[in-house]
Protein backbone atom coordinates (compact mmCIF):
# COMPACT_ATOMS: atom_id res chain seq x y z
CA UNK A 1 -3.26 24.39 3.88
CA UNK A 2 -0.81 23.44 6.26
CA UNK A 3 0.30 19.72 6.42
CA UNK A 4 2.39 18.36 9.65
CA UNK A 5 3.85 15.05 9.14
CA UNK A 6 5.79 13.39 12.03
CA UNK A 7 7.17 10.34 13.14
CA UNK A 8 6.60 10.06 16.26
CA UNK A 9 7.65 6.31 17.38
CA UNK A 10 4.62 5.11 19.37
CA UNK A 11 1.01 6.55 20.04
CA UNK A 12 0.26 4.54 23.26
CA UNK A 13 1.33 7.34 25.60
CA UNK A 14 -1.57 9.15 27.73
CA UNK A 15 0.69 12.07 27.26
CA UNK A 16 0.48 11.55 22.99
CA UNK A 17 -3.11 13.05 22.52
CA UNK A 18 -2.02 16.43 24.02
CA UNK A 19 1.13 16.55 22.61
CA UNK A 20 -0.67 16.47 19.44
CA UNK A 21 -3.42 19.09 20.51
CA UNK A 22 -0.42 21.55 21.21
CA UNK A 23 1.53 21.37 17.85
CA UNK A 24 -2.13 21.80 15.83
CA UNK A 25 -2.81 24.60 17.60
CA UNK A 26 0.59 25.99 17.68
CA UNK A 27 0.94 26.16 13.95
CA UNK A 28 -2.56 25.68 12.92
CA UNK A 29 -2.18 22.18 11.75
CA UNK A 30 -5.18 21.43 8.98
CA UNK A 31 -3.91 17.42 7.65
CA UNK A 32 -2.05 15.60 10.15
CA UNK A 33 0.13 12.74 9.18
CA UNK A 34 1.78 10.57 12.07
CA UNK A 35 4.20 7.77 10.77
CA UNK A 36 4.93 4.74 13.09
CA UNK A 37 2.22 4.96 16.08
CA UNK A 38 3.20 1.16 16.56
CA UNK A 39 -0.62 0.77 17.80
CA UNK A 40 -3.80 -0.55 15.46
CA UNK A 41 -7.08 -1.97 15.77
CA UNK A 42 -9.67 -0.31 18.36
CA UNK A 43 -6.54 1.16 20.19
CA UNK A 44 -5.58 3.25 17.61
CA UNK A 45 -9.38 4.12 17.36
CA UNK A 46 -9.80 5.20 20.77
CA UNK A 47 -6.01 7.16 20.44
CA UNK A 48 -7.79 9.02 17.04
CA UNK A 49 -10.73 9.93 18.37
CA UNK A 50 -8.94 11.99 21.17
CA UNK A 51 -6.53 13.97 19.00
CA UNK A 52 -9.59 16.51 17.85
CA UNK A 53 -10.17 15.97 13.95
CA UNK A 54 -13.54 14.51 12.73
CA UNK A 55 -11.85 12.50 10.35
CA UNK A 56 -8.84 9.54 9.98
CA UNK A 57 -8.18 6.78 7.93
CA UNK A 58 -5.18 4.22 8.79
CA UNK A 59 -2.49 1.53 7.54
CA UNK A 60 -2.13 -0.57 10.46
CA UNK A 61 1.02 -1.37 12.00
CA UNK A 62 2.65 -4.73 11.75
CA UNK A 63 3.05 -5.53 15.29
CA UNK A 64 5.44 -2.91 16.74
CA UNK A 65 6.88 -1.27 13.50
CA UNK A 66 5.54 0.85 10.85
CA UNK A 67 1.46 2.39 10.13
CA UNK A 68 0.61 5.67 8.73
CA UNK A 69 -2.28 7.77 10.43
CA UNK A 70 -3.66 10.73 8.20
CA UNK A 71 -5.92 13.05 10.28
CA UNK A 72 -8.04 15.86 8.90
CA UNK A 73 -11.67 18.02 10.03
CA UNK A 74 -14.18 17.37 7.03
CA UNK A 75 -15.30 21.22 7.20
CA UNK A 76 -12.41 21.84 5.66
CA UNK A 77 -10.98 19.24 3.32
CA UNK A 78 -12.46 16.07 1.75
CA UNK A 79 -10.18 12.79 1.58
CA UNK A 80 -11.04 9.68 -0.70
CA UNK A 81 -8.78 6.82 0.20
CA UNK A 82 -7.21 6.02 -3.33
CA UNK A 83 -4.50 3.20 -2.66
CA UNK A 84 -2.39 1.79 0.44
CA UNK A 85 0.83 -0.50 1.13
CA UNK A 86 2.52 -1.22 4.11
CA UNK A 87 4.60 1.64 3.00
CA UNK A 88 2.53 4.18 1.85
CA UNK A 89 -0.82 5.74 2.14
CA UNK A 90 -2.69 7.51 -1.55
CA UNK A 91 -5.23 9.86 -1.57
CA UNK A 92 -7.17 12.58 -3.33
CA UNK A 93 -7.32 16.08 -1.22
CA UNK A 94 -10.22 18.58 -1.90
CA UNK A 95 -9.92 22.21 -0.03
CA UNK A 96 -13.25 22.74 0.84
CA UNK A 97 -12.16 26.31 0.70
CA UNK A 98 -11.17 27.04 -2.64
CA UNK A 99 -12.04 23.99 -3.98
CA UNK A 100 -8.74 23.04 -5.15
CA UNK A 101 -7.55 19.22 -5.72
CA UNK A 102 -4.61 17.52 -4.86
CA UNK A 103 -2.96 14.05 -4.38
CA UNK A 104 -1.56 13.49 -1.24
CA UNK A 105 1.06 10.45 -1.10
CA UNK A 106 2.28 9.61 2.60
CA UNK A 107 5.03 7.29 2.95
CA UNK A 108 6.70 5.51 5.89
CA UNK A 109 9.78 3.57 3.93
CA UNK A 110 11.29 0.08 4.90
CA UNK A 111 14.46 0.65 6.26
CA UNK A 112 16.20 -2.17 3.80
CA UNK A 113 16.97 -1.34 0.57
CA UNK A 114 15.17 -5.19 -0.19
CA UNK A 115 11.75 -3.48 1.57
CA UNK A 116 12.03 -0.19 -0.14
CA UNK A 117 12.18 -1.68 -3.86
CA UNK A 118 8.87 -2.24 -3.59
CA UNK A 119 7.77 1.63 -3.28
């Protein structure tokens, strides 16, 4: 299983969804996790459903800071959303493989120590 995480400071780009394509196929990317797209709603939709997995689940952005994307194909692994903040993203990971379990915690910290007590 090979996880990618990345912040990559803004998703809006028409260059972004290739970008992406590149690095999963360079090092055979299974999970995806992209911290701060700075986009939401139906344009973060339409940004997912070029980047080639069958599967995403979000925390939305708060205007131009912040979100969590986690990406994944459902042949191969099987998310359930467990818990989200602002800050973080919780879920349980099967490998449809092996048929392993894991839990998967993504977080995208507050830059104030104030914000981050809250993690």
């Amino acid at each position: 299983m090979i996880i990618v995480s990345w912040n990559c400071r803004g998703a809006g780009s028409r260059s972004f969804p290739l970008k992406i394509k590149d690095i999963v196929n360079k090092y055979y990317v299974n999970i995806l996790c992209l911290l701060e797209p700075r986009i939401s709603g139906v344009r973060a939709d339409k940004v997912c459903r070029k980047l080639g997995f069958s599967h995403w689940m979000r925390v939305e952005a708060t205007g131009f800071s912040g979100g969590i994307w986690l990406l994944w194909n459902s042949n191969e692994f099987d998310i359930t959303y467990l818990t989200s903040t602002t800050q973080l993203l919780h879920c349980h990971v099967r490998d449809l493989g092996n048929n392993t379990m894991n839990l998967l915690t993504i977080v995208y910290g507050e830059t104030t120590l104030v914000g981050r007590m809250a993690l």
